[in-house]
N, C-alpha and C. Protein backbone atom coordinates (compact mmCIF):
# COMPACT_ATOMS: atom_id res chain seq x y z
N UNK A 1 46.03 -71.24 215.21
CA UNK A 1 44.74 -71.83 215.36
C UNK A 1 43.79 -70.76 215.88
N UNK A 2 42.77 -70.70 215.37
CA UNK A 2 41.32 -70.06 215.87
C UNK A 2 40.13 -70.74 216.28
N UNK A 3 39.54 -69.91 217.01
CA UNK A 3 38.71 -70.78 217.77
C UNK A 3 37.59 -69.56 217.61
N UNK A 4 36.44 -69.80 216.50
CA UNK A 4 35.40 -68.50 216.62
C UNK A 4 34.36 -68.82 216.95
N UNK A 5 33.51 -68.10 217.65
CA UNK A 5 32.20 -68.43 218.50
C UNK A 5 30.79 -68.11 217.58
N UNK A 6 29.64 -68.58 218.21
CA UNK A 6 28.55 -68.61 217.37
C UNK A 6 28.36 -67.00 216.62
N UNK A 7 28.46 -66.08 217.19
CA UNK A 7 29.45 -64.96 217.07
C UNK A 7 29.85 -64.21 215.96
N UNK A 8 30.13 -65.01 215.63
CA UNK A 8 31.33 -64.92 214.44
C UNK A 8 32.62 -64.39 214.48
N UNK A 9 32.69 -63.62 216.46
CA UNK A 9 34.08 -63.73 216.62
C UNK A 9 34.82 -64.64 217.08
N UNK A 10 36.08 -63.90 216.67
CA UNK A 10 37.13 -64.72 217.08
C UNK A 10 37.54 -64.44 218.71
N UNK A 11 37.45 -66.01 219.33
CA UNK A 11 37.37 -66.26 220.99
C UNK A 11 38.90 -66.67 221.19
N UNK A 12 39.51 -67.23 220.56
CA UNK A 12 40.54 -67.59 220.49
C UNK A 12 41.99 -67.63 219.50
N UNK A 13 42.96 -67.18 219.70
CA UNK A 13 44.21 -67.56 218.50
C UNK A 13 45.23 -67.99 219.43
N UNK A 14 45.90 -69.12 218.56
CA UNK A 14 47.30 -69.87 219.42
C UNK A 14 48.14 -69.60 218.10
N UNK A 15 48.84 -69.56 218.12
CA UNK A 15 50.24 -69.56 217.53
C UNK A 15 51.06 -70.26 218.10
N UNK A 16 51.61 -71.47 217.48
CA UNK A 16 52.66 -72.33 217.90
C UNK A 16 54.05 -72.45 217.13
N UNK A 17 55.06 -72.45 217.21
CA UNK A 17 55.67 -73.18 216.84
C UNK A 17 55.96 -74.46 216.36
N UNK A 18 55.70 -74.24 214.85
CA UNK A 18 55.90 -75.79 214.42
C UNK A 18 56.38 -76.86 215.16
N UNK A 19 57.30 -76.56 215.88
CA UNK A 19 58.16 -77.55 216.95
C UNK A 19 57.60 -77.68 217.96
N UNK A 20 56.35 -76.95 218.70
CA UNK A 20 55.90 -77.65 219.88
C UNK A 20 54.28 -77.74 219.37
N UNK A 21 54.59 -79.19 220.47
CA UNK A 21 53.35 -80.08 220.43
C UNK A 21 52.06 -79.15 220.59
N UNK A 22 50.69 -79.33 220.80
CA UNK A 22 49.31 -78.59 220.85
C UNK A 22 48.83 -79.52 221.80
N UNK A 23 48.22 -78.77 222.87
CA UNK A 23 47.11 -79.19 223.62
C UNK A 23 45.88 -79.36 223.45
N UNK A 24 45.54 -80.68 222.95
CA UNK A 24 43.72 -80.68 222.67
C UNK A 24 42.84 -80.74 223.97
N UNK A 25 43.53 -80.90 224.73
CA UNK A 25 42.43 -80.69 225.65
C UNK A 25 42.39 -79.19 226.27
N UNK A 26 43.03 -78.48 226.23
CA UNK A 26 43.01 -77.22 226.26
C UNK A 26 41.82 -76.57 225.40
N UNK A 27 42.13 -77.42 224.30
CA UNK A 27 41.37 -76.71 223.02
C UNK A 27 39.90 -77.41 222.98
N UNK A 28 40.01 -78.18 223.81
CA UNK A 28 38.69 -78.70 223.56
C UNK A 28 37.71 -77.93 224.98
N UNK A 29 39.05 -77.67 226.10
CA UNK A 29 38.11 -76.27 227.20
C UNK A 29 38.01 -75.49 226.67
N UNK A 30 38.47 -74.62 226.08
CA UNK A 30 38.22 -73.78 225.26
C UNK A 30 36.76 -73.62 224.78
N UNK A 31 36.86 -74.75 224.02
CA UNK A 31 35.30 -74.80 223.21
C UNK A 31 34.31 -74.52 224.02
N UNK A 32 34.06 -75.47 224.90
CA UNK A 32 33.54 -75.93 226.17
C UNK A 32 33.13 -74.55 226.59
N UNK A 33 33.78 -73.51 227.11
CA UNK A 33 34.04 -72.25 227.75
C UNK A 33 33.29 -71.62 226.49
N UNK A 34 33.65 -71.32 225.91
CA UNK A 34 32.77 -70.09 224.53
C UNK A 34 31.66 -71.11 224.83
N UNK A 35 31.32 -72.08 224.75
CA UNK A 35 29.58 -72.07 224.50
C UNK A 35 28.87 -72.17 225.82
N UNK A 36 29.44 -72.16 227.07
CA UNK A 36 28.96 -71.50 228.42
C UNK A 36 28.77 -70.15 228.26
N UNK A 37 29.72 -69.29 227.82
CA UNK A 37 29.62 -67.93 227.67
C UNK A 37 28.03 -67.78 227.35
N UNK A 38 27.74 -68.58 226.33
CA UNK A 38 26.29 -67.74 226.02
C UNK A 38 24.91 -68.43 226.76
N UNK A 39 25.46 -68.70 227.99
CA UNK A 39 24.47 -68.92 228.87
C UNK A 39 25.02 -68.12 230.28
N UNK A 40 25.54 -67.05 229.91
CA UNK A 40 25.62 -66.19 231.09
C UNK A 40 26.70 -66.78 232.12
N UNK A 41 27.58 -68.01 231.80
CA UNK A 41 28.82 -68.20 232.30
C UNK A 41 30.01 -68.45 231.96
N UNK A 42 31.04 -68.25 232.71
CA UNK A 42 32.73 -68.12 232.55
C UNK A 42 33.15 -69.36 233.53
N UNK A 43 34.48 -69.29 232.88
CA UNK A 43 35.37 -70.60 233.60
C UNK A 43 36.43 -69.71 234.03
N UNK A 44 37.04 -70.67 235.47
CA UNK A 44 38.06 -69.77 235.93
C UNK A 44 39.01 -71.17 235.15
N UNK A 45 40.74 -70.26 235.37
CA UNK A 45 41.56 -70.90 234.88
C UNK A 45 41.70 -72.84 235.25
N UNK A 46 42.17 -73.82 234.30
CA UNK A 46 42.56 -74.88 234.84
C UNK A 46 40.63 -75.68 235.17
N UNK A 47 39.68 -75.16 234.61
CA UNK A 47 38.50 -75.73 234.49
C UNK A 47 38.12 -76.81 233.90
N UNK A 48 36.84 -77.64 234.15
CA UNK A 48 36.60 -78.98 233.66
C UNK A 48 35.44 -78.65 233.61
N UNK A 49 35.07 -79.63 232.87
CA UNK A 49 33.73 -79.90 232.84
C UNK A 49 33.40 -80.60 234.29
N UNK A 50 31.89 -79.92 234.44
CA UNK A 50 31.41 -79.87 236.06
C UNK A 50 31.86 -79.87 236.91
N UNK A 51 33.06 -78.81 236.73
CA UNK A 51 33.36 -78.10 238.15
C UNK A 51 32.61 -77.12 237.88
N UNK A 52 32.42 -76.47 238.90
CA UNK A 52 31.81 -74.63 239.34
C UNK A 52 31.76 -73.69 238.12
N UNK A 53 31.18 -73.32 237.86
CA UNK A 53 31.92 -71.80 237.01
C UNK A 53 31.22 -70.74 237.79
N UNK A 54 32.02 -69.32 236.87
CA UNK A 54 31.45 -68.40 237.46
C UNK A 54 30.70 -67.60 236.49
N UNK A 55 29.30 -66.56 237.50
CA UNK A 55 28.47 -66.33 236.90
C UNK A 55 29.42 -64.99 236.18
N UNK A 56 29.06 -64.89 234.75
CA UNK A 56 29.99 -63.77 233.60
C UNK A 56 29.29 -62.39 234.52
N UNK A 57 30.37 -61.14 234.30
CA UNK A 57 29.93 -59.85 234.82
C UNK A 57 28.75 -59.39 233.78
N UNK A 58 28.48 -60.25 232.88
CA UNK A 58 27.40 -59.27 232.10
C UNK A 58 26.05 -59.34 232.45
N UNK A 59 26.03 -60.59 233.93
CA UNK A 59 24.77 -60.90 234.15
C UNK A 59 24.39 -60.03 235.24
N UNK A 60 23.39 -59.20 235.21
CA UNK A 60 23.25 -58.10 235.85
C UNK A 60 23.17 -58.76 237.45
N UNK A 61 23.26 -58.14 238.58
CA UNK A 61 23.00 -59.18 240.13
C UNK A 61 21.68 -59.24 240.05
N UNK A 62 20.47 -58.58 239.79
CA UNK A 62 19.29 -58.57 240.27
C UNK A 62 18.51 -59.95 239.50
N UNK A 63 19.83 -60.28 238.42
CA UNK A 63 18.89 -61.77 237.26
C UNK A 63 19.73 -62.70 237.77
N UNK A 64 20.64 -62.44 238.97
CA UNK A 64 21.28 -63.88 239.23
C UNK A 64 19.90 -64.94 239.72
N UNK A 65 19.81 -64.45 240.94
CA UNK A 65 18.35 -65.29 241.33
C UNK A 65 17.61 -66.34 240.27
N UNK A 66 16.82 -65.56 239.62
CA UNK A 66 16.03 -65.90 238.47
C UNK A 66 16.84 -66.90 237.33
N UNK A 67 17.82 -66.77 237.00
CA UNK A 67 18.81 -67.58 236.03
C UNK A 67 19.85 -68.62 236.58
N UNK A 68 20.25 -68.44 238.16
CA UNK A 68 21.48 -69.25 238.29
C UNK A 68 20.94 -69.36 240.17
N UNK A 69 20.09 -70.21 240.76
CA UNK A 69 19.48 -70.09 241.89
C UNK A 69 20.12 -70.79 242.65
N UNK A 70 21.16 -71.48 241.85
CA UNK A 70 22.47 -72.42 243.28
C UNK A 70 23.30 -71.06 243.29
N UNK A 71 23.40 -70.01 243.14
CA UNK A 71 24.49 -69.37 242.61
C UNK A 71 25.28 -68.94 243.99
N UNK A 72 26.60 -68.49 244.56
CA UNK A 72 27.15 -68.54 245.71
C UNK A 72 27.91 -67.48 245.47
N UNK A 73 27.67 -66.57 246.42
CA UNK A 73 28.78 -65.27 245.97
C UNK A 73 29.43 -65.16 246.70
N UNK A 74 30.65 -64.75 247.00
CA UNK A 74 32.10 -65.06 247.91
C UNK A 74 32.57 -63.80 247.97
N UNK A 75 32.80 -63.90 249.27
CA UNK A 75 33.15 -61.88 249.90
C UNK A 75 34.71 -62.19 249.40
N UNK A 76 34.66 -60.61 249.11
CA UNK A 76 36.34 -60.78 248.77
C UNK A 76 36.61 -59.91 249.94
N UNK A 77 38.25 -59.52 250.57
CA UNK A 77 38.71 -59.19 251.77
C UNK A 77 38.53 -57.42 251.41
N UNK A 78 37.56 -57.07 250.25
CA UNK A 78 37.57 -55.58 250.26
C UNK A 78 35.52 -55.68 250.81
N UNK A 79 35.52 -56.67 250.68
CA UNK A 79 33.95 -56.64 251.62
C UNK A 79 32.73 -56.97 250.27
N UNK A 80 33.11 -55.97 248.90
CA UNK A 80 32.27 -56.89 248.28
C UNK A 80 32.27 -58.22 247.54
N UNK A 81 31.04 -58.50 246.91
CA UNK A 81 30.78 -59.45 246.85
C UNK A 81 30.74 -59.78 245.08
N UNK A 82 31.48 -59.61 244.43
CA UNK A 82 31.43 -59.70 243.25
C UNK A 82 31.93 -61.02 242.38
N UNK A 83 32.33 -62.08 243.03
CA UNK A 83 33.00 -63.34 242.37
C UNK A 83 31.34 -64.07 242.49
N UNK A 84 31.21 -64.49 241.58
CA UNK A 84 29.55 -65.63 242.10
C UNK A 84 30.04 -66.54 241.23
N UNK A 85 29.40 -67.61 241.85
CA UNK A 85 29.81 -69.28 241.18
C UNK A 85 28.62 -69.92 241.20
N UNK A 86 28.44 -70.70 240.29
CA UNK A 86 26.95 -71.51 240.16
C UNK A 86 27.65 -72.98 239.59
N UNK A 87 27.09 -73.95 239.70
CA UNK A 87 27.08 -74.94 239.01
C UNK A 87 26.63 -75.08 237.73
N UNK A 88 27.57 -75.91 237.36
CA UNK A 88 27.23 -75.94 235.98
C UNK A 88 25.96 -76.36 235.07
N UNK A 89 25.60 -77.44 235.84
CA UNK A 89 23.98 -78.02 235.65
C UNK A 89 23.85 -78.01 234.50
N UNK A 90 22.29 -78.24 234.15
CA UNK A 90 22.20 -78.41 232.84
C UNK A 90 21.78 -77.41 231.94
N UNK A 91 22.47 -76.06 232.31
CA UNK A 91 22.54 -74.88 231.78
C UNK A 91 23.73 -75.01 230.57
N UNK A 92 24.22 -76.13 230.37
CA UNK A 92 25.21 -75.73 229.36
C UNK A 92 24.87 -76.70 228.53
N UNK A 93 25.32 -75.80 226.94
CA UNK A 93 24.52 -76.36 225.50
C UNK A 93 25.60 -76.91 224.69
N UNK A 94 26.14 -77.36 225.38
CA UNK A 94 26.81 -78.54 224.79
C UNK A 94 26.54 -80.02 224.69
């Protein structure tokens, strides 16, 4: 199975074994996740719809403000600050 984004790449491949079952709801986070991507956010593993995500590294820090203004950045134990989480709100085009 593939899963390709507005893109036209490919975001996803599963390969199963005929013999085991498929997770649609996996596949349906999945989806979910690629079309956050193109609003400047990522899902951490085991995600739902409206929990947290986090803001993607491609969003520069100085446009967090301006684009994601709940956004919460969390010290990691090396001191910086590079994990940021925003809510999901109605930033996602789904």
């Amino acid at each position: 199975m593939f899963v390709v984004g507005p893109d036209k790449k490919v975001k996803l491949s599963i390969l199963y074994p005929a013999s085991t079952g498929r997770n649609f709801d996996e596949i349906i986070r999945v989806i979910d996740s690629v079309q956050l991507l193109g609003s400047g956010m990522a899902t951490p593993a085991n995600w739902k719809v409206g929990d947290a995500c986090v803001v993607a590294s491609s969003v520069a820090p100085e446009d967090i403000p301006k684009k994601f203004p709940d956004a919460r950045l969390v010290e990691m134990p090396s001191g910086k600050k590079y994990l940021r989480f925003t809510d999901m709100g109605p930033k996602a085009k789904f």
